[in-house]
Protein backbone atom coordinates (compact mmCIF):
# COMPACT_ATOMS: atom_id res chain seq x y z
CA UNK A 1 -81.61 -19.46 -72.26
CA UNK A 2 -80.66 -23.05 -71.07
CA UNK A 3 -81.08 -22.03 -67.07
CA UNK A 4 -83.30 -23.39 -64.75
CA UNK A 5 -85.67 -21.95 -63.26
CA UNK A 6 -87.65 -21.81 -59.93
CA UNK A 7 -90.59 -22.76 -61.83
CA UNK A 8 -88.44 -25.55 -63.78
CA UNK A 9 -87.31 -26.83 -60.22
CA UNK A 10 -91.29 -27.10 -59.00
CA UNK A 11 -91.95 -29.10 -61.93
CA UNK A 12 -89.87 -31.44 -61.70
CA UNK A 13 -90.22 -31.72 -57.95
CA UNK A 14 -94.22 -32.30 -58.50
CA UNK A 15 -93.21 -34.76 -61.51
CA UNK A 16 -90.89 -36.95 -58.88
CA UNK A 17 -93.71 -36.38 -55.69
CA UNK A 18 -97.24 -35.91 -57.64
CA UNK A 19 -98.89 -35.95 -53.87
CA UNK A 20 -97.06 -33.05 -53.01
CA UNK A 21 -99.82 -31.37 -55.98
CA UNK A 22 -102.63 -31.64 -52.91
CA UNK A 23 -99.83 -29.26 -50.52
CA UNK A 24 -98.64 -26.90 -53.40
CA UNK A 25 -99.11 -23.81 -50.70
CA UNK A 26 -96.74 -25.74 -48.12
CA UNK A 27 -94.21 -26.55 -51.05
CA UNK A 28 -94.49 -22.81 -52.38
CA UNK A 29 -94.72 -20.75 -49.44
CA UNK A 30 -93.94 -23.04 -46.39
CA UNK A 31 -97.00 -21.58 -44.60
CA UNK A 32 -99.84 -24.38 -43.55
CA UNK A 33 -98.87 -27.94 -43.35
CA UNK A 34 -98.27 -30.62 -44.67
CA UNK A 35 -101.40 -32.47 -45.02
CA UNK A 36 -101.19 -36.54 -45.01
CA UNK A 37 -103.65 -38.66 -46.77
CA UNK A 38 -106.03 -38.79 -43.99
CA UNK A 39 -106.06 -34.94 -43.08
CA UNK A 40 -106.13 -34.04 -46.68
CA UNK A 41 -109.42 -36.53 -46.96
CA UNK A 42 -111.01 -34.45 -43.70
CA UNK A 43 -110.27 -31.17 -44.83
CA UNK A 44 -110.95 -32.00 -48.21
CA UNK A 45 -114.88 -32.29 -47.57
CA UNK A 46 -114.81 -28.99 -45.07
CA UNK A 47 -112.59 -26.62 -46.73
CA UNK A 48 -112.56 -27.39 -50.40
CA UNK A 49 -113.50 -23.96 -52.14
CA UNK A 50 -111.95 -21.77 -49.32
CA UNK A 51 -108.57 -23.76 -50.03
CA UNK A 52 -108.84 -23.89 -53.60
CA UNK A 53 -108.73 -19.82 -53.81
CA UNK A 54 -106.51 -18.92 -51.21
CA UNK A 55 -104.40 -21.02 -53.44
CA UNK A 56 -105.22 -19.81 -56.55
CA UNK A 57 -104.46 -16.71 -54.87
CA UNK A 58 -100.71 -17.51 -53.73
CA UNK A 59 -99.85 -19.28 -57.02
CA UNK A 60 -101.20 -16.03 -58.75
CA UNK A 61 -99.25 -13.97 -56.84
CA UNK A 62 -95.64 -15.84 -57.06
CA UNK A 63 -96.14 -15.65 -60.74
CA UNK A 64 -96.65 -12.61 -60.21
CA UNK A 65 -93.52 -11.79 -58.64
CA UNK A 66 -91.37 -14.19 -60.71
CA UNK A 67 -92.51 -12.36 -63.87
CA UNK A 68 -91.70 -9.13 -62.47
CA UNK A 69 -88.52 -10.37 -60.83
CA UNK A 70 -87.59 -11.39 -64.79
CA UNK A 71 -89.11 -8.18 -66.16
CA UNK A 72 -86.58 -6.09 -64.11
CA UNK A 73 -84.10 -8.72 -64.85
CA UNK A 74 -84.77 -8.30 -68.56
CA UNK A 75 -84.82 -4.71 -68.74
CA UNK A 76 -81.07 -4.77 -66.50
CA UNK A 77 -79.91 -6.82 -69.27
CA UNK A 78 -81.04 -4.42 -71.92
CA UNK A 79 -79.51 -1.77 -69.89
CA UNK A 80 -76.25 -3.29 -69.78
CA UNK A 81 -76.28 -4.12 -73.07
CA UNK A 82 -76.35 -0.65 -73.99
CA UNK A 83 -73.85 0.60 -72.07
CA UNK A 84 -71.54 -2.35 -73.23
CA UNK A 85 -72.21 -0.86 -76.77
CA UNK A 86 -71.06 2.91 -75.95
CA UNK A 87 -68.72 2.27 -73.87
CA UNK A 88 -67.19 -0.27 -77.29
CA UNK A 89 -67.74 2.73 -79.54
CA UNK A 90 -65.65 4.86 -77.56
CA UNK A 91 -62.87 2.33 -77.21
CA UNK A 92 -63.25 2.24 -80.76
CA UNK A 93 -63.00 5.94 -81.52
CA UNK A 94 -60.25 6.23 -79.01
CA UNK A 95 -58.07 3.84 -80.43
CA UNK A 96 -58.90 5.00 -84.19
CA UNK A 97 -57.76 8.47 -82.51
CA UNK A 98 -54.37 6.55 -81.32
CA UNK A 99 -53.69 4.98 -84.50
CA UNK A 100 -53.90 8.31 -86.24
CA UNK A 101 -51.78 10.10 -83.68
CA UNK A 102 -49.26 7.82 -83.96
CA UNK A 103 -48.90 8.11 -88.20
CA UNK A 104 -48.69 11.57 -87.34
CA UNK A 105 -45.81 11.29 -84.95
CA UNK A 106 -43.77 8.38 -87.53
CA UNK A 107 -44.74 10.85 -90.30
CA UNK A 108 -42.97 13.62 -88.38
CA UNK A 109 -40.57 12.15 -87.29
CA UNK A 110 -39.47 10.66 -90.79
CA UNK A 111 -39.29 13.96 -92.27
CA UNK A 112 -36.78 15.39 -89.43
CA UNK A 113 -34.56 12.54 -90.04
CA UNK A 114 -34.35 13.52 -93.37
């Protein structure tokens, strides 16, 4: 699959702006804000740990939701598949059906004309 995804996107955003690494909650969830050098130095020293989980925590829980989001996406795709398939057999079978219908009708109608 050659799409791009939300994941992709943050990537690349964080490759372009590495200092935007420091605010990943404010670039993930828009909550908090964005800290400049000289907050991110202050808060650094008071609320290292207590940041670094509630992080850990949001970034655990978007992947979270992304892989489920492409879980139910995957299994809707596998769904649809399937129904693509019967819905083809049928098709098939009904214009096998068609075909043969039709012989039967020329064939008939051959042997009245005779």
């Amino acid at each position: 699959m050659g799409e791009i995804t939300g994941v992709d996107k943050l990537a690349r955003i964080l490759r372009v702006y590495p200092d935007l690494n420091d605010n990943l909650v404010w670039l993930i969830t828009g909550e908090g804000e964005l800290l400049t050098e000289g907050e991110k130095n202050k808060k650094d020293h008071q609320n290292d740990d207590l940041y670094t989980n509630d992080i850990n925590d949001k970034i655990g829980d978007l992947l979270a939701n992304l892989f489920a989001q492409y879980n139910a996406q995957d299994k809707t795709l596998m769904f649809l598949q399937s129904q693509i398939s019967k819905i083809e057999k049928k098709y098939s079978k009904a214009i096998s059906e068609q075909n043969k219908m039709l012989n039967e009708i020329l064939s008939a109608m051959k042997i009245s004309s005779r």
